[in-house]
C-alpha atoms as a PDB file:
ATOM      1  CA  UNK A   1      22.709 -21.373  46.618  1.00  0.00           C
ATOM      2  CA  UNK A   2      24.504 -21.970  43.570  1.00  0.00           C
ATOM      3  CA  UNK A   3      21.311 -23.296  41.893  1.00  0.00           C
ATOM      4  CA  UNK A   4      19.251 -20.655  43.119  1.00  0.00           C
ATOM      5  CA  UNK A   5      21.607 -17.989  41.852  1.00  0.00           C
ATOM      6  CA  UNK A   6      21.621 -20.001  38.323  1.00  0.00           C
ATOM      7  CA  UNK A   7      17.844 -19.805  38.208  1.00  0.00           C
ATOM      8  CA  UNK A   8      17.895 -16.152  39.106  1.00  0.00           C
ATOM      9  CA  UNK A   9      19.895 -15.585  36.036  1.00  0.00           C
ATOM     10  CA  UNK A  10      18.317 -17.439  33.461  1.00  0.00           C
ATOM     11  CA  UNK A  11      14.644 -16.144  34.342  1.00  0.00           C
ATOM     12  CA  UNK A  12      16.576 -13.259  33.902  1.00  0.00           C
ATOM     13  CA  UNK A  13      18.072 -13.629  30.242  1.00  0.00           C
ATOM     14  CA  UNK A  14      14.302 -14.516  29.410  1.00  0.00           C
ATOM     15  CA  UNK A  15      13.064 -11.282  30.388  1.00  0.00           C
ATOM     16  CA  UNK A  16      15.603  -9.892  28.801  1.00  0.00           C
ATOM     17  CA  UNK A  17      14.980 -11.875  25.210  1.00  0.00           C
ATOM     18  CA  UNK A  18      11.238 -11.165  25.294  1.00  0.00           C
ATOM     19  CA  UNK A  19      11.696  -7.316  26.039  1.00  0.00           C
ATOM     20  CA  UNK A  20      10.503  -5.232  22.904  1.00  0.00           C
ATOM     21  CA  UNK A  21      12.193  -1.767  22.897  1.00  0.00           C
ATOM     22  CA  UNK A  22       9.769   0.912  21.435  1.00  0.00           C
ATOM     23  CA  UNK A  23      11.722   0.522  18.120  1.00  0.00           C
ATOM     24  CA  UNK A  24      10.772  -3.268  18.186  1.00  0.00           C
ATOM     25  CA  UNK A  25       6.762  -2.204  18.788  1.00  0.00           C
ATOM     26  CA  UNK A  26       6.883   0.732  16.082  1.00  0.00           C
ATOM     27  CA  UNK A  27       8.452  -1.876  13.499  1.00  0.00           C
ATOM     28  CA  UNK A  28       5.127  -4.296  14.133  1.00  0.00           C
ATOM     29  CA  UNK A  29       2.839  -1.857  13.687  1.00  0.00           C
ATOM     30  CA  UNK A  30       3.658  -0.800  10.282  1.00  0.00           C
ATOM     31  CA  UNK A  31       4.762  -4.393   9.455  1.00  0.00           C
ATOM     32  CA  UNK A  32       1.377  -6.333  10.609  1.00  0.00           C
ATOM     33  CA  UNK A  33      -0.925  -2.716  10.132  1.00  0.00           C
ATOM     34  CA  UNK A  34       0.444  -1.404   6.321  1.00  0.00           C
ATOM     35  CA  UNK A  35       2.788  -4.269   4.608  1.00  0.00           C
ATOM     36  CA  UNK A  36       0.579  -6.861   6.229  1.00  0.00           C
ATOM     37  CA  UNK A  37      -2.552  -5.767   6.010  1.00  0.00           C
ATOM     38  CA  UNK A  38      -2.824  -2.913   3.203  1.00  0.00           C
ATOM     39  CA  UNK A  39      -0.133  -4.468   1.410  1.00  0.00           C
ATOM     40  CA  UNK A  40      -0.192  -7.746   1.834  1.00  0.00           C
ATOM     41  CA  UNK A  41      -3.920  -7.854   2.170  1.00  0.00           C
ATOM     42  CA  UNK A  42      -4.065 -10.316   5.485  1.00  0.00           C
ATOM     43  CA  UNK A  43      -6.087  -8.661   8.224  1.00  0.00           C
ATOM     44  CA  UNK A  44      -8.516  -6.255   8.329  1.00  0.00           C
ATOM     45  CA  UNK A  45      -7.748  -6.652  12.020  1.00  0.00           C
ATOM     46  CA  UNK A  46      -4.643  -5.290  12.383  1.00  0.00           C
ATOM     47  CA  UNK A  47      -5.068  -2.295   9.619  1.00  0.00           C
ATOM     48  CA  UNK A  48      -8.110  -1.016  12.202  1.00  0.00           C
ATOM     49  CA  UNK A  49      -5.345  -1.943  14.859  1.00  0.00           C
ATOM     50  CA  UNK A  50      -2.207  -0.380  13.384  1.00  0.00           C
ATOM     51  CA  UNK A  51      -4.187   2.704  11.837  1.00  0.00           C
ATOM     52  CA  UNK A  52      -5.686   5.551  14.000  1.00  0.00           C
ATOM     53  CA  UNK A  53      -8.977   6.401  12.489  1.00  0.00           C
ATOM     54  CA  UNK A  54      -8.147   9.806  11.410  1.00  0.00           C
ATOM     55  CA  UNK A  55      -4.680   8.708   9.781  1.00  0.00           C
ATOM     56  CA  UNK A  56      -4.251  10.416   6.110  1.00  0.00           C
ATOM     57  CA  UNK A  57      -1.643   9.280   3.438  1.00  0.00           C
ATOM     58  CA  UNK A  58      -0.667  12.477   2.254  1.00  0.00           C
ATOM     59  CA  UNK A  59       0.620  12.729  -1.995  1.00  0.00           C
ATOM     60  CA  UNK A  60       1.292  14.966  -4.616  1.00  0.00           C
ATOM     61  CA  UNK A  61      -1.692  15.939  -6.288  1.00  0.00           C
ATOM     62  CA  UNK A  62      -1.810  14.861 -10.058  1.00  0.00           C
ATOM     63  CA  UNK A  63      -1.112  18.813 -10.860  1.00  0.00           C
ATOM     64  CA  UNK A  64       2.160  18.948  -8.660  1.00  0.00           C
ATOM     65  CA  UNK A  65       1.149  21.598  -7.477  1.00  0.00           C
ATOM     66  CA  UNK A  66      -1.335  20.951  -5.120  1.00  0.00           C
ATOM     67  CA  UNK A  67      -1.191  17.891  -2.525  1.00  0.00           C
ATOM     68  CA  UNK A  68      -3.538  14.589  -2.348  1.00  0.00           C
ATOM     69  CA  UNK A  69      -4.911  13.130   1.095  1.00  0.00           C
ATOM     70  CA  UNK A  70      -6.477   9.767   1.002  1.00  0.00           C
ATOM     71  CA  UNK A  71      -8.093   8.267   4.291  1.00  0.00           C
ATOM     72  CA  UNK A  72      -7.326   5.294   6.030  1.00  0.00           C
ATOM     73  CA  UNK A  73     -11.200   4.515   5.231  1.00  0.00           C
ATOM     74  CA  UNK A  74     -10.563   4.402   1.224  1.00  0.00           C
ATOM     75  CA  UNK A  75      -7.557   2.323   1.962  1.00  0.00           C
ATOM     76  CA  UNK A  76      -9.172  -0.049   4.245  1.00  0.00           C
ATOM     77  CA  UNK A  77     -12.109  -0.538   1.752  1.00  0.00           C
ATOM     78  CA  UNK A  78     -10.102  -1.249  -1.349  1.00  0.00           C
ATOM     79  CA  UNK A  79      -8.437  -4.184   0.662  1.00  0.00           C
ATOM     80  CA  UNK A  80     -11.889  -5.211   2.272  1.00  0.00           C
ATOM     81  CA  UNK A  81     -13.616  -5.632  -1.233  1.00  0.00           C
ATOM     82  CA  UNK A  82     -10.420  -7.382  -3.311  1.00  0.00           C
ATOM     83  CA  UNK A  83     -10.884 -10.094  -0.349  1.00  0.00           C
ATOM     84  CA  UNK A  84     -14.174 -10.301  -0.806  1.00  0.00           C
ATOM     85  CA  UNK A  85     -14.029 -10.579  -4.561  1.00  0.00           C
ATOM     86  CA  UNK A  86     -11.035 -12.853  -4.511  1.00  0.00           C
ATOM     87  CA  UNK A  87      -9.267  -9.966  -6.621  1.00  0.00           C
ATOM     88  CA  UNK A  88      -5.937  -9.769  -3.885  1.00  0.00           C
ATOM     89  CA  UNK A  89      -2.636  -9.840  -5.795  1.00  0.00           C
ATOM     90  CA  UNK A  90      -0.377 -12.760  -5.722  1.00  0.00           C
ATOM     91  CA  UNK A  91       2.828 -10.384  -5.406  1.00  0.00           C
ATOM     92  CA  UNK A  92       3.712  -9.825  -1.596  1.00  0.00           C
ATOM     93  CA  UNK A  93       5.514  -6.906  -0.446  1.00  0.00           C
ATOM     94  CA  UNK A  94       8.435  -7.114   1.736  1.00  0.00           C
ATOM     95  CA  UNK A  95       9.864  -4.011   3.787  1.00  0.00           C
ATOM     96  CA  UNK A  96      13.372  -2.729   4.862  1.00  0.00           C
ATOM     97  CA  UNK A  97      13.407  -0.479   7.783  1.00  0.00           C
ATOM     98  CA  UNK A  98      15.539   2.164   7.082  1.00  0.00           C
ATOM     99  CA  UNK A  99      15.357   4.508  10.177  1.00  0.00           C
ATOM    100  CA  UNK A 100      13.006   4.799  13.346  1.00  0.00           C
ATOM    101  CA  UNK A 101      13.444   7.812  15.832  1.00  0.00           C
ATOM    102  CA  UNK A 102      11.710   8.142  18.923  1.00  0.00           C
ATOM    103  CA  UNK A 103      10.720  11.099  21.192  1.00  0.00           C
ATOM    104  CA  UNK A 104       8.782  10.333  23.824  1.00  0.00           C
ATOM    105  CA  UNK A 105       5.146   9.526  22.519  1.00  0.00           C
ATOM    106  CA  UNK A 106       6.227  10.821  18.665  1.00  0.00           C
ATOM    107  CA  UNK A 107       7.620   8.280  16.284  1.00  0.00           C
ATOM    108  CA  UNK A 108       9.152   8.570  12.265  1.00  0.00           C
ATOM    109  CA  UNK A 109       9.574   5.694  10.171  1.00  0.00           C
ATOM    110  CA  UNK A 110      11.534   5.562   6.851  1.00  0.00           C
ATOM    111  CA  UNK A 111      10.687   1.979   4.961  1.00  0.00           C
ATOM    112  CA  UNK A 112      11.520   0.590   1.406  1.00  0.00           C
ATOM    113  CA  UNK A 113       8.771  -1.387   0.051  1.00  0.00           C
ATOM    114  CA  UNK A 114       9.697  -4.265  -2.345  1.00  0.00           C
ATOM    115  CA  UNK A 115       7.684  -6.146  -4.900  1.00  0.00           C
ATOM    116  CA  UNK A 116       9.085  -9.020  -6.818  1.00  0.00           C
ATOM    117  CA  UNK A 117      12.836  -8.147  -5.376  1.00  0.00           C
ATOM    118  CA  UNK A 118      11.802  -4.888  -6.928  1.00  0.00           C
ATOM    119  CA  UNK A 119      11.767  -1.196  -4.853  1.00  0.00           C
ATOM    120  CA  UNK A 120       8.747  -0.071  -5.256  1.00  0.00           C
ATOM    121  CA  UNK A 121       7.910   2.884  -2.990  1.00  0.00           C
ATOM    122  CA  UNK A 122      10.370   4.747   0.072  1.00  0.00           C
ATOM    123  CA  UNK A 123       7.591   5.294   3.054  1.00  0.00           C
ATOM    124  CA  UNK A 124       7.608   7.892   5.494  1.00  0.00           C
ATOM    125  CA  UNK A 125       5.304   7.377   8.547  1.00  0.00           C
ATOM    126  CA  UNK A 126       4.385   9.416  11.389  1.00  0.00           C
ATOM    127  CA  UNK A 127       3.339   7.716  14.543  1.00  0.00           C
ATOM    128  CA  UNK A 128       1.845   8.546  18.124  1.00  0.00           C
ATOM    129  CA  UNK A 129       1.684   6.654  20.862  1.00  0.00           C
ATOM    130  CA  UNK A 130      -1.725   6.126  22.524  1.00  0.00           C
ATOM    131  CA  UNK A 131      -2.734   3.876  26.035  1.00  0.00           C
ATOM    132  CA  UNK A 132      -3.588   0.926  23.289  1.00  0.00           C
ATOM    133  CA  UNK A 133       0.123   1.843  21.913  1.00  0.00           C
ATOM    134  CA  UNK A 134       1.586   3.194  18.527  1.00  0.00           C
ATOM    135  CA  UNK A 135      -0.936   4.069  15.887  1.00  0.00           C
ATOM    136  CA  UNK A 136       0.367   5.387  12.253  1.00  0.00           C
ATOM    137  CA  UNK A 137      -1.066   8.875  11.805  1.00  0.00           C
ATOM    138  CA  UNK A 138       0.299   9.911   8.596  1.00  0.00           C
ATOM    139  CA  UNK A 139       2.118   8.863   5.506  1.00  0.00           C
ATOM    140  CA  UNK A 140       4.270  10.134   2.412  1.00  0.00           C
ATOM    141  CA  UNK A 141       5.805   8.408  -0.161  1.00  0.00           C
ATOM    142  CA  UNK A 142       8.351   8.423  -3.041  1.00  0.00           C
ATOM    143  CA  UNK A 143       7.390   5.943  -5.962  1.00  0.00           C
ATOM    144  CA  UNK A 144      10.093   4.395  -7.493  1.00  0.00           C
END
């Protein structure tokens, strides 16, 4: 009895361990889909994974007065063709979540993006979850 009653609890301290909240799953998405892969320039992969097709990174126009909206497309390309060339940059990005908030199928993300020990950008994502899970939707920035 006693044994059984041991095994009951450590299969159930495993569950436990290898549970991802909905923070945890939002986190890996922009990790592996934007630092990863648009940043980082590792997988094509997981930027089609991470990014829904009609996602937009939205930016102050060069006027400041109007705003900027670059596809996921133009994004995706850029890091396609630096592989290809052998042009990717030798400086890796690192992130610092900040803040994630969750309603329901609606996500926010606030990141710091570092270069070189160095904060670059502050990131603001918008995120929805579909039946294949979260997708990044839209983004803002600050440069640093």
């Amino acid at each position: 009895m006693k044994t059984l009653f041991l095994l009951l609890i450590l299969s159930l301290q495993v569950v436990i361990l290898n549970a991802q909240t909905e923070e945890d799953l939002v986190k890996k998405v922009i990790q592996s889909a934007y630092v990863d892969g648009l940043k980082n320039f590792t997988s094509l992969d997981d930027i089609d994974k991470g990014f829904h097709p009609d996602f937009e990174y939205i930016a102050i126009g060069t006027d400041s007065s109007k705003i900027s909206k670059t596809p996921i497309a133009t994004w995706r390309e850029g890091v396609r063709k630096a592989k290809e060339n052998g042009t990717v940059p030798n400086v890796k990005s690192e992130a610092k979540f900040l803040m994630v908030d969750i309603t329901g199928n609606a996500a926010v993300a606030k990141i710091e993006l570092y270069r070189d020990k160095k904060l670059v950008f502050t990131d603001y994502f918008s995120l929805l979850k579909f039946k294949e899970g979260w997708r990044i939707v839209s983004k803002t920035s600050h440069r640093h």
